[in-house]
C-alpha atoms as a PDB file:
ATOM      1  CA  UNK A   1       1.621  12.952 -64.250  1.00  0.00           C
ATOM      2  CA  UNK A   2       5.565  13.571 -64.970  1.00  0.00           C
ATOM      3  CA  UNK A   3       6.014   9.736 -64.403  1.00  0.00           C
ATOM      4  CA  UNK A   4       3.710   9.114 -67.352  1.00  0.00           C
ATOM      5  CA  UNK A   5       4.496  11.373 -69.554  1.00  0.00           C
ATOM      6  CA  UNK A   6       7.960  10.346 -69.476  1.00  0.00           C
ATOM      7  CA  UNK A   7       6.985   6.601 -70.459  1.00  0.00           C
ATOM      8  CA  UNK A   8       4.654   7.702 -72.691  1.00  0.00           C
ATOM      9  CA  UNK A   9       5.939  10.353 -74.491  1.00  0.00           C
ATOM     10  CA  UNK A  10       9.700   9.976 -73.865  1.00  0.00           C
ATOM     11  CA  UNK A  11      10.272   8.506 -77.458  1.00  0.00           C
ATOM     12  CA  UNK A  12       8.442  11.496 -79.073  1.00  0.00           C
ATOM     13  CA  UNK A  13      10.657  13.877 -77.123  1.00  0.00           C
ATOM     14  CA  UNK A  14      14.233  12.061 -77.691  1.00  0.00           C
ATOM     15  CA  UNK A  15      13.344  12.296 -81.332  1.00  0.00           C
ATOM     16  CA  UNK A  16      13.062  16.258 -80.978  1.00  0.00           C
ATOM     17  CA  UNK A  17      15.609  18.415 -82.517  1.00  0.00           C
ATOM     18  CA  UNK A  18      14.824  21.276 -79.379  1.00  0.00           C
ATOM     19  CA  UNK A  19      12.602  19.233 -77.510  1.00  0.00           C
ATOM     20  CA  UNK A  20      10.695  22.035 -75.757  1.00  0.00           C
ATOM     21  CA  UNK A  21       8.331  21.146 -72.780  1.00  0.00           C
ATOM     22  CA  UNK A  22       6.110  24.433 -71.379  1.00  0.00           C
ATOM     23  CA  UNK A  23       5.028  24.167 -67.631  1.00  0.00           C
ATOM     24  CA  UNK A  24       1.840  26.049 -68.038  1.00  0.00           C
ATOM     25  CA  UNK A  25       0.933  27.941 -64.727  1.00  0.00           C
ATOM     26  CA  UNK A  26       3.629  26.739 -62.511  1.00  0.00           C
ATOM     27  CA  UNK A  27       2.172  28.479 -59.305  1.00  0.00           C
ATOM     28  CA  UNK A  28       3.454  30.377 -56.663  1.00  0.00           C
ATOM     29  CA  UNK A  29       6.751  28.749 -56.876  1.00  0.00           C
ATOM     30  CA  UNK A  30       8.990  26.867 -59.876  1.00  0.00           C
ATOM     31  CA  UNK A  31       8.881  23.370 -57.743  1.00  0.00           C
ATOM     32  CA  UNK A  32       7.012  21.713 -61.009  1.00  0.00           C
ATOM     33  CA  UNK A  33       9.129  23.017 -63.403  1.00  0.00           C
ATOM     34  CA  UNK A  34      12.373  21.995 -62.054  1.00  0.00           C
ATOM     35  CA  UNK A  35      10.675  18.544 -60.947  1.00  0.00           C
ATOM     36  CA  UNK A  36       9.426  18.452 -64.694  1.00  0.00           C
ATOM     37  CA  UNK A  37      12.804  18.846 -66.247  1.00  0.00           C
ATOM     38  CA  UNK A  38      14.278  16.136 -63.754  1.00  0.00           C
ATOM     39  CA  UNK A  39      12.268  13.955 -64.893  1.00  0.00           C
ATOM     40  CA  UNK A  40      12.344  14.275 -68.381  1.00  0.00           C
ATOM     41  CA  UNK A  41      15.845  14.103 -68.711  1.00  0.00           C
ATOM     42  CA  UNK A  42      15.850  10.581 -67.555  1.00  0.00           C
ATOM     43  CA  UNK A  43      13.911   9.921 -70.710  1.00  0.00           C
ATOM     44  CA  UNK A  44      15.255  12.563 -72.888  1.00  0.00           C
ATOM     45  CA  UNK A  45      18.329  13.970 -72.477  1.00  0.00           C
ATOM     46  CA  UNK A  46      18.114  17.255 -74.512  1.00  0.00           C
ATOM     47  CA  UNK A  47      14.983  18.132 -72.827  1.00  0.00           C
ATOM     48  CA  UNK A  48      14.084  21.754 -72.175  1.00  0.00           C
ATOM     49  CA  UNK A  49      11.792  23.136 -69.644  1.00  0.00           C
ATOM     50  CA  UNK A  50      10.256  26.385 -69.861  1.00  0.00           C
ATOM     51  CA  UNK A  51       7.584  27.401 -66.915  1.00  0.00           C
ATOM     52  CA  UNK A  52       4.985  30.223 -67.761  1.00  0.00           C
ATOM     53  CA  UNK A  53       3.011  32.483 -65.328  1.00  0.00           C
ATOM     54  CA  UNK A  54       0.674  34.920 -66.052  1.00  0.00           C
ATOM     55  CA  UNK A  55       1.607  36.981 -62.337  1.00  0.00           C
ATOM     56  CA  UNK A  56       5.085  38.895 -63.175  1.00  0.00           C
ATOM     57  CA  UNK A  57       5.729  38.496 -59.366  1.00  0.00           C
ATOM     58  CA  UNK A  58       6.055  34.532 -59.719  1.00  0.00           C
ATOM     59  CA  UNK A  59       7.993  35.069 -62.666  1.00  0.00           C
ATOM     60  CA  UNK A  60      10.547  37.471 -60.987  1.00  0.00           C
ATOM     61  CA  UNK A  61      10.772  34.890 -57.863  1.00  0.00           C
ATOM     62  CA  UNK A  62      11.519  31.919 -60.332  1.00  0.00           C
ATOM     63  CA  UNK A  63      14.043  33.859 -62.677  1.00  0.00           C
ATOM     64  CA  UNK A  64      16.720  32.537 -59.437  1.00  0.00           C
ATOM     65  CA  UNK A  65      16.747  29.033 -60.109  1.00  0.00           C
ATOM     66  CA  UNK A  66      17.181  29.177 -63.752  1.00  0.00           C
ATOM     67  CA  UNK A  67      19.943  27.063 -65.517  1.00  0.00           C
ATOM     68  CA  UNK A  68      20.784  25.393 -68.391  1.00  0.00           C
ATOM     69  CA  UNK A  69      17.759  23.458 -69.776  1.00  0.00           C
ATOM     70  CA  UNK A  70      15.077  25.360 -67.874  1.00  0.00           C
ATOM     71  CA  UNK A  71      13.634  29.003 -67.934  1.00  0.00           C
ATOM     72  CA  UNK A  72      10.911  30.962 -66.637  1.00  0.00           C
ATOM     73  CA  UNK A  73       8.674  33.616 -69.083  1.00  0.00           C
ATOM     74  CA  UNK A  74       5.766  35.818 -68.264  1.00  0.00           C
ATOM     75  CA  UNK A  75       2.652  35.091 -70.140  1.00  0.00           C
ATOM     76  CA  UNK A  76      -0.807  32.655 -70.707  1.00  0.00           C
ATOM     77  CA  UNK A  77      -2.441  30.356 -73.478  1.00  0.00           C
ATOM     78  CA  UNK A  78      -0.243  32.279 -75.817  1.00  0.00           C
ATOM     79  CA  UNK A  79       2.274  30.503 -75.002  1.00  0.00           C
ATOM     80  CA  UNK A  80       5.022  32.976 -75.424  1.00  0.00           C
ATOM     81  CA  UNK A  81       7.909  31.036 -76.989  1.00  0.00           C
ATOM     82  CA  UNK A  82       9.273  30.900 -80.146  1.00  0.00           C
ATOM     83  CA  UNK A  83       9.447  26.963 -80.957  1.00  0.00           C
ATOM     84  CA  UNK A  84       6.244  24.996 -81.056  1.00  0.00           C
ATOM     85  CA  UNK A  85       6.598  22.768 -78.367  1.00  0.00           C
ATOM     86  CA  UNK A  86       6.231  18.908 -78.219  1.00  0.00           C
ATOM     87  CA  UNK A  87       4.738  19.150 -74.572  1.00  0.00           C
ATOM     88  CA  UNK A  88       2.252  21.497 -72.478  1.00  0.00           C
ATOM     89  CA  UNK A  89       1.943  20.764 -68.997  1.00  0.00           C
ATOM     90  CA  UNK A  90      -1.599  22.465 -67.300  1.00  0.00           C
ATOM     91  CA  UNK A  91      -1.565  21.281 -63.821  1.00  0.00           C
ATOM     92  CA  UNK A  92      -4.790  22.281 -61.885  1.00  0.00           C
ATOM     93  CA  UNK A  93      -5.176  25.873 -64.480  1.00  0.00           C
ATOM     94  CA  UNK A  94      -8.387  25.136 -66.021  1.00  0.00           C
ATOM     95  CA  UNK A  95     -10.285  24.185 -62.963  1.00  0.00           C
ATOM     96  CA  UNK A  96     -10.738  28.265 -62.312  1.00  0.00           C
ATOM     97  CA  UNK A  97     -12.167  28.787 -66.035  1.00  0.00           C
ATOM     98  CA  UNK A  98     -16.106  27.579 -66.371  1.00  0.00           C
ATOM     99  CA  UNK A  99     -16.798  24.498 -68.227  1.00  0.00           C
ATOM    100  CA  UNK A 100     -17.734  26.226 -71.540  1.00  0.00           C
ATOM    101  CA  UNK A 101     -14.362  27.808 -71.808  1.00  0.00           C
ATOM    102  CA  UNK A 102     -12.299  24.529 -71.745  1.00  0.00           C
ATOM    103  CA  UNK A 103     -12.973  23.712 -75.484  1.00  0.00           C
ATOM    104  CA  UNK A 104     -11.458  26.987 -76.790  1.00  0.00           C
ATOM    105  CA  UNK A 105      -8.463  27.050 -74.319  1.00  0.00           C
ATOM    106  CA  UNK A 106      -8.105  23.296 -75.785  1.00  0.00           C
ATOM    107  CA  UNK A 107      -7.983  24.624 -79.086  1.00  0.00           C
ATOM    108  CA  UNK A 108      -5.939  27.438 -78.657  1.00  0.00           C
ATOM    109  CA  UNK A 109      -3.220  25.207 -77.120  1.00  0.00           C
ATOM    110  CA  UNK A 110      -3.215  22.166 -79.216  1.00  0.00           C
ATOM    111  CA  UNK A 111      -2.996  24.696 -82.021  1.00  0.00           C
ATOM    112  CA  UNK A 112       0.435  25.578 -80.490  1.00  0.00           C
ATOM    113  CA  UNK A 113       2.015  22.286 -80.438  1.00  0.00           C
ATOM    114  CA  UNK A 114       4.512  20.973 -82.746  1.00  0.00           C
ATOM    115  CA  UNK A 115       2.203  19.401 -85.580  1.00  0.00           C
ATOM    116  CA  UNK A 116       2.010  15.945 -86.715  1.00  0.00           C
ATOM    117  CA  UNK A 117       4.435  14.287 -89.541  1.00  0.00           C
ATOM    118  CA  UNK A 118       5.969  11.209 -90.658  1.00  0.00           C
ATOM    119  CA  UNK A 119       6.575   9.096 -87.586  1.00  0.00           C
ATOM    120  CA  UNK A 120       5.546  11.516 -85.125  1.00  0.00           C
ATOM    121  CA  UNK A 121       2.460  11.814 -83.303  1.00  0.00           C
ATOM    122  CA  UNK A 122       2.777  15.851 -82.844  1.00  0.00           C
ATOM    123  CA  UNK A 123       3.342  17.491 -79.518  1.00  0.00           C
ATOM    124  CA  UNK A 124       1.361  16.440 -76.359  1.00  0.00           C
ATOM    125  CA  UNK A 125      -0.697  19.039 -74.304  1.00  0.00           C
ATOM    126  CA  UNK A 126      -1.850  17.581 -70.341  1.00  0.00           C
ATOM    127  CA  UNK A 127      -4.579  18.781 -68.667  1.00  0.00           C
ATOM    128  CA  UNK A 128      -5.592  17.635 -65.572  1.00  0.00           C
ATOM    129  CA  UNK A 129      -6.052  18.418 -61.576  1.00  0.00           C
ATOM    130  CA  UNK A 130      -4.746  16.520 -58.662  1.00  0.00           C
ATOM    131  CA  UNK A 131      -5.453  16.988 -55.048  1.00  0.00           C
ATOM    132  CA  UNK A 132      -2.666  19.352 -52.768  1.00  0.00           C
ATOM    133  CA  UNK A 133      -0.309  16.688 -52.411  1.00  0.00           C
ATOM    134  CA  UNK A 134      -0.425  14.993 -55.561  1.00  0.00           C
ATOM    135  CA  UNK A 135      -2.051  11.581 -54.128  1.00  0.00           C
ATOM    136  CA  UNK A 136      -5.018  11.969 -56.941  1.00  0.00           C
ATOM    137  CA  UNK A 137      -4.919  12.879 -60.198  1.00  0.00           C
ATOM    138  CA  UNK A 138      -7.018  12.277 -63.297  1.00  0.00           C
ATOM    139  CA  UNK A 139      -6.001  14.723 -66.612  1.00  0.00           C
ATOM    140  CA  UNK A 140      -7.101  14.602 -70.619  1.00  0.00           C
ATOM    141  CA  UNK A 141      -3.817  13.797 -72.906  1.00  0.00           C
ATOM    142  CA  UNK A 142      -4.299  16.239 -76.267  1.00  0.00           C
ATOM    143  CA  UNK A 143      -2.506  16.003 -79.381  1.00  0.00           C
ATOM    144  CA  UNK A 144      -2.957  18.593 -82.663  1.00  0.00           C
ATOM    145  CA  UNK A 145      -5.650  16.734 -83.794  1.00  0.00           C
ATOM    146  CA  UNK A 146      -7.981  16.842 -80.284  1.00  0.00           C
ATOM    147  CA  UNK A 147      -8.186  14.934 -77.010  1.00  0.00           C
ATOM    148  CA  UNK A 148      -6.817  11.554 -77.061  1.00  0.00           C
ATOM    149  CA  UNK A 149      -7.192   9.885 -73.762  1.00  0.00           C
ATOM    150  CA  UNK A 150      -8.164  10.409 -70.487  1.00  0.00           C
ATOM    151  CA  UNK A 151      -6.068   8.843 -67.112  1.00  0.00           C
ATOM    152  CA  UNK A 152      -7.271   8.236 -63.906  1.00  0.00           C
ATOM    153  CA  UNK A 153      -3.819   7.520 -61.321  1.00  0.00           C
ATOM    154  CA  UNK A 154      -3.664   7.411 -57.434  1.00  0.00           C
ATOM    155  CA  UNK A 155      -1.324   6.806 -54.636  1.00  0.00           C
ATOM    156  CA  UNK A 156      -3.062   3.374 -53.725  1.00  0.00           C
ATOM    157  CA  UNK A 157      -2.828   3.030 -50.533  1.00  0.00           C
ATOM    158  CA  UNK A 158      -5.430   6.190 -49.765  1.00  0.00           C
ATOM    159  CA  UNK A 159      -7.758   4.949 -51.889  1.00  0.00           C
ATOM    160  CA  UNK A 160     -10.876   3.616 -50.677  1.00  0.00           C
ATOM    161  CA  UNK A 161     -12.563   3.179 -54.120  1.00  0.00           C
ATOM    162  CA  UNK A 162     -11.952   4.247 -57.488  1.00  0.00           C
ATOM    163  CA  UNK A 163     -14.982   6.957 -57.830  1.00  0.00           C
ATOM    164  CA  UNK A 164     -12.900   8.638 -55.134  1.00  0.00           C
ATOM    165  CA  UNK A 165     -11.011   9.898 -57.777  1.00  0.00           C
ATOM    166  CA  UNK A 166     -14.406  11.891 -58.877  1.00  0.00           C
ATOM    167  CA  UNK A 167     -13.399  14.797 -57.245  1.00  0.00           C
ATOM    168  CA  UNK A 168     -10.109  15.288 -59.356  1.00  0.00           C
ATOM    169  CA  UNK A 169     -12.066  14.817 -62.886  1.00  0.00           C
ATOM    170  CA  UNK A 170     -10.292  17.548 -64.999  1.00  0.00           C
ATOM    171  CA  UNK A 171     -13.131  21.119 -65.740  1.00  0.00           C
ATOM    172  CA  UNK A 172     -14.270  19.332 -68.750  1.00  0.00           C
ATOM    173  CA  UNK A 173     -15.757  16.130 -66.937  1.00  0.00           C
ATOM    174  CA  UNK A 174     -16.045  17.345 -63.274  1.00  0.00           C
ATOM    175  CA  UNK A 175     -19.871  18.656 -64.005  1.00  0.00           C
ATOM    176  CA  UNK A 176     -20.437  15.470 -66.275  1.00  0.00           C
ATOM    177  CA  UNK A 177     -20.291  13.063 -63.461  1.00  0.00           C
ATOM    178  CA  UNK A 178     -24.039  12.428 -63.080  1.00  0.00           C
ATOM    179  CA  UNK A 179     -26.556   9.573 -64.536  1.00  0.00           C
ATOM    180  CA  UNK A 180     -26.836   9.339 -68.108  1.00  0.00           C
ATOM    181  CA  UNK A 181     -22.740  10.525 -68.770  1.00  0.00           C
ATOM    182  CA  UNK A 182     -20.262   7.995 -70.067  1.00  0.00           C
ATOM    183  CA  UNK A 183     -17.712   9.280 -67.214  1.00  0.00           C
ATOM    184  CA  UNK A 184     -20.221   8.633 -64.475  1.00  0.00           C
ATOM    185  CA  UNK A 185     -20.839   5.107 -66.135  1.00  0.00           C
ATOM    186  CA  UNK A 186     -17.258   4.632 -66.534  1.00  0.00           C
ATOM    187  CA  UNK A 187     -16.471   5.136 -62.395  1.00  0.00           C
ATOM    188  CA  UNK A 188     -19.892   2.976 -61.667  1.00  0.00           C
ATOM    189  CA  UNK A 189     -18.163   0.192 -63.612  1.00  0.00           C
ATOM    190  CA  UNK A 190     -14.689   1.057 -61.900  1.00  0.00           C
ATOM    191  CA  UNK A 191     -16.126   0.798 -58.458  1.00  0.00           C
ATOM    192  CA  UNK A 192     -17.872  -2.793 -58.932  1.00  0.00           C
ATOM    193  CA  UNK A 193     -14.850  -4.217 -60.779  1.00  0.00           C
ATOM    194  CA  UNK A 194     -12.717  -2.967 -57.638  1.00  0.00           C
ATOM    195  CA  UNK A 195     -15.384  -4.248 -55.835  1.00  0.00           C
ATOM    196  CA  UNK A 196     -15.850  -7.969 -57.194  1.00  0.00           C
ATOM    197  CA  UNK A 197     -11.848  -7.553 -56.663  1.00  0.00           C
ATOM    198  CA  UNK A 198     -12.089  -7.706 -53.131  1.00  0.00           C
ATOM    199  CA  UNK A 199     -10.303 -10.989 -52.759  1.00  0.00           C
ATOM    200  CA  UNK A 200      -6.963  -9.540 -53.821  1.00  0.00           C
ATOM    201  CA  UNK A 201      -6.608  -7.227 -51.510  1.00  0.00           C
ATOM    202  CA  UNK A 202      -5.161  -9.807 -49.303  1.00  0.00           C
ATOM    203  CA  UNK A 203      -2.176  -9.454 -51.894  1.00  0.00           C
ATOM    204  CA  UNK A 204      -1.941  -5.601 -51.644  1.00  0.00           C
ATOM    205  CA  UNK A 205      -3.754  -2.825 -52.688  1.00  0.00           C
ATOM    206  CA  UNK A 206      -1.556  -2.754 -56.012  1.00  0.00           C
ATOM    207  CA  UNK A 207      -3.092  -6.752 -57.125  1.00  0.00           C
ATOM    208  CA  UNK A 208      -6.513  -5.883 -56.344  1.00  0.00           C
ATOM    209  CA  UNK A 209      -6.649  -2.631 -58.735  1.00  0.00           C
ATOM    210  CA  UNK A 210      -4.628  -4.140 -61.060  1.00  0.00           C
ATOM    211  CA  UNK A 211      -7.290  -6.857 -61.453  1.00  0.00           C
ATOM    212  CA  UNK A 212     -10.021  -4.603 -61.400  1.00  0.00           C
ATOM    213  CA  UNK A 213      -8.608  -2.759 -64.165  1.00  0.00           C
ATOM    214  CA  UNK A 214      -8.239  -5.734 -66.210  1.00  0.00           C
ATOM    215  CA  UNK A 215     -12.223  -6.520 -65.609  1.00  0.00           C
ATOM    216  CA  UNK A 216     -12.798  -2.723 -67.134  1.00  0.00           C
ATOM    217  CA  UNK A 217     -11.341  -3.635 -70.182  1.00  0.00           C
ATOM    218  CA  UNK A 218     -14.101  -6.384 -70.990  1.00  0.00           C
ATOM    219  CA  UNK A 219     -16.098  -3.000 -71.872  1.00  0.00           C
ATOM    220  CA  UNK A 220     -14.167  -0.281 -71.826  1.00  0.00           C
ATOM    221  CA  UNK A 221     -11.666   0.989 -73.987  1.00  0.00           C
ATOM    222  CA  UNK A 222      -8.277   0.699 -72.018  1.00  0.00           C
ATOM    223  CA  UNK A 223      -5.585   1.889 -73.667  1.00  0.00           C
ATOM    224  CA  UNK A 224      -2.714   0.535 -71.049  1.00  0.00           C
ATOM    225  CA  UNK A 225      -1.626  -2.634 -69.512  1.00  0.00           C
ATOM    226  CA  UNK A 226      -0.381  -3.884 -66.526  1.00  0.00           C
ATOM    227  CA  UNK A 227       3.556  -1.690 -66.379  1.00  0.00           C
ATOM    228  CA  UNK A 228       0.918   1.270 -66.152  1.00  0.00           C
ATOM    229  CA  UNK A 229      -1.467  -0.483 -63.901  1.00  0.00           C
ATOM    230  CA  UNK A 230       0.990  -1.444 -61.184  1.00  0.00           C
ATOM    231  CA  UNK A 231       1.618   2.410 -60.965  1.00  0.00           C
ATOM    232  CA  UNK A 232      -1.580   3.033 -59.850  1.00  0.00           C
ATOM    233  CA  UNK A 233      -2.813   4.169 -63.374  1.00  0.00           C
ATOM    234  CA  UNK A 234      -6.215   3.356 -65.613  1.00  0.00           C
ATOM    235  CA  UNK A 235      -5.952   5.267 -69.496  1.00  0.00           C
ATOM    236  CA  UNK A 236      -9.379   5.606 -71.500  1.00  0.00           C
ATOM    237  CA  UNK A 237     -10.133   6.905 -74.988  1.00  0.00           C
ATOM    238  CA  UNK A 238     -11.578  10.191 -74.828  1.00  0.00           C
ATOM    239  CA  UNK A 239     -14.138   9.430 -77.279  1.00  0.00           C
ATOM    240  CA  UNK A 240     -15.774   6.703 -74.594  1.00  0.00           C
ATOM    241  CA  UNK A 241     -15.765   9.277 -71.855  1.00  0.00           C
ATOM    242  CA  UNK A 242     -16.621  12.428 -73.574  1.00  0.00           C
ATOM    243  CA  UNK A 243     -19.614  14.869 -72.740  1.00  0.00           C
ATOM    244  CA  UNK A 244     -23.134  13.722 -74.578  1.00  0.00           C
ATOM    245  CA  UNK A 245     -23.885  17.383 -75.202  1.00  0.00           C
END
C-alpha cells in the first residue's frame, strides 16, 4: 500500500506546502507509521507523518520513537490535527465497523482532506485490509469528491488465483462478493484471464499476471499499466465495482 501511494501520489505530496500524511489506527505498535514516513520521504522529502489511536495506552507507548517528521496523537475519524491533510492511511480499521457504517466514516474523512484546486487533485484517503503479514491486500483510494479506485496487489508467489484475494476485499465490498455484484464479476473475469494465462507461468508468476491483467482491460476499466502490474498490482474505477444497492 505505502509502495503505491508513493508512485501514485508522490507528486501531489512534493507539491505540499506541510505535506501532512495521518496513519489512521496504527495498532498496537507505531511500526506503520515510521515505515509510512520512510517511505514517503523517498518521494517527498518534506513529508510528515502523524499516527492516530483511539487507545491512550498505544499512544503513550509510541510517544518514544517520535522525531522530526513524525508524531503520535490520541484520537479517531476526527482526525485531531490542525492542517487538512493530503493523505489518510486506514489500514485494516473499518473491517470492525458493519457495512452500513463505511459510507459515513467515508464521508467524514474525505471531508477532512485538503480540498481540490488548480492543479491538484485534493488529498488522498486509503482504505483497505491486508492479511497479517501484508502478502494480500486490496483497499478503495478516496479523494474530496468520493471513491476513486479500487486496487487489488499480492505478493505473487502465494497466490494461487486472483479471487484469493476475496478474502481481503475492503468492509464496503467484502459482503458484495456474491452473483449478481460487479466485484464478484470482476474476480470471475480475473480468475479466467489468469487462467487462459497459464502458459506464462513458465516465465514466472510475475509474466503470467501481468498478462492476465492486460486481458481484464478488454472489459474492465484498468486504470494502470504494466510498472504497476509487475508489482503485483490490478487498479479499477470504483464506479465499475461499486455496490448495486
Amino acid at each position: 500500500m505505502d509502495r503505491w501511494i508513493a508512485a501514485t501520489h508522490g507528486a501531489e505530496l512534493r507539491r505540499g506546502a506541510d505535506p501532512v500524511a495521518v496513519d489512521l489506527g496504527y495498532g498496537a505498535a507505531p511500526w506503520t507509521a515510521v515505515e509510512l514516513l520512510g517511505r514517503l520521504r523517498t518521494v517527498a522529502p518534506r513529508a510528515r507523518v502523524v499516527g492516530i489511536e483511539i487507545e491512550p495506552a498505544r499512544v503513550a507507548a509510541a510517544r518514544p520513537y517520535e522525531r522530526e517528521g513524525l508524531a503520535f496523537r490520541h484520537g479517531g475519524f476526527e482526525i485531531p490535527i490542525p492542517q487538512r491533510p493530503l493523505l489518510v492511511r486506514a489500514a485494516n480499521v473499518l473491517r470492525q465497523y458493519g457495512e452500513d457504517e463505511v459510507a459515513a466514516v467515508w464521508q467524514r474523512l474525505c471531508a477532512r482532506l485538503a480540498p481540490r484546486a488548480d492543479g491538484s487533485g485534493g488529498g488522498l484517503l486509503v482504505d483497505g485490509t491486508c492479511d497479517e503479514i501484508g502478502r494480500r491486500h486490496v483497499w478503495v483510494a478516496l479523494g474530496p469528491e468520493g471513491p476513486r479506485t479500487v486496487t487489488f496487489a499480492t505478493r505473487l508467489g502465494s497466490l494461487e488465483r486472483p479471487s484469493d484475494l476475496a478474502e481481503r476485499l475492503p468492509k464496503a465490498l467484502i459482503h458484495r462478493n456474491v452473483p449478481g455484484e460487479p466485484v464478484h464479476a470482476f474476480l470471475r473475469d480475473f480468475d479466467r484471464a489468469w487462467a487462459a494465462a497459464a502458459p506464462y507461468a513458465s516465465y514466472g508468476a510475475r509474466q503470467r499476471w501481468m498478462r492476465a491483467a492486460r486481458d481484464l482491460t478488454a472489459d474492465w476499466p484498468v486504470t494502470d499499466g504494466p510498472v504497476r502490474w509487475r508489482q503485483g498490482e490490478v487498479t479499477v474505477r470504483w464506479g465499475a465495482l461499486a455496490p448495486r444497492f
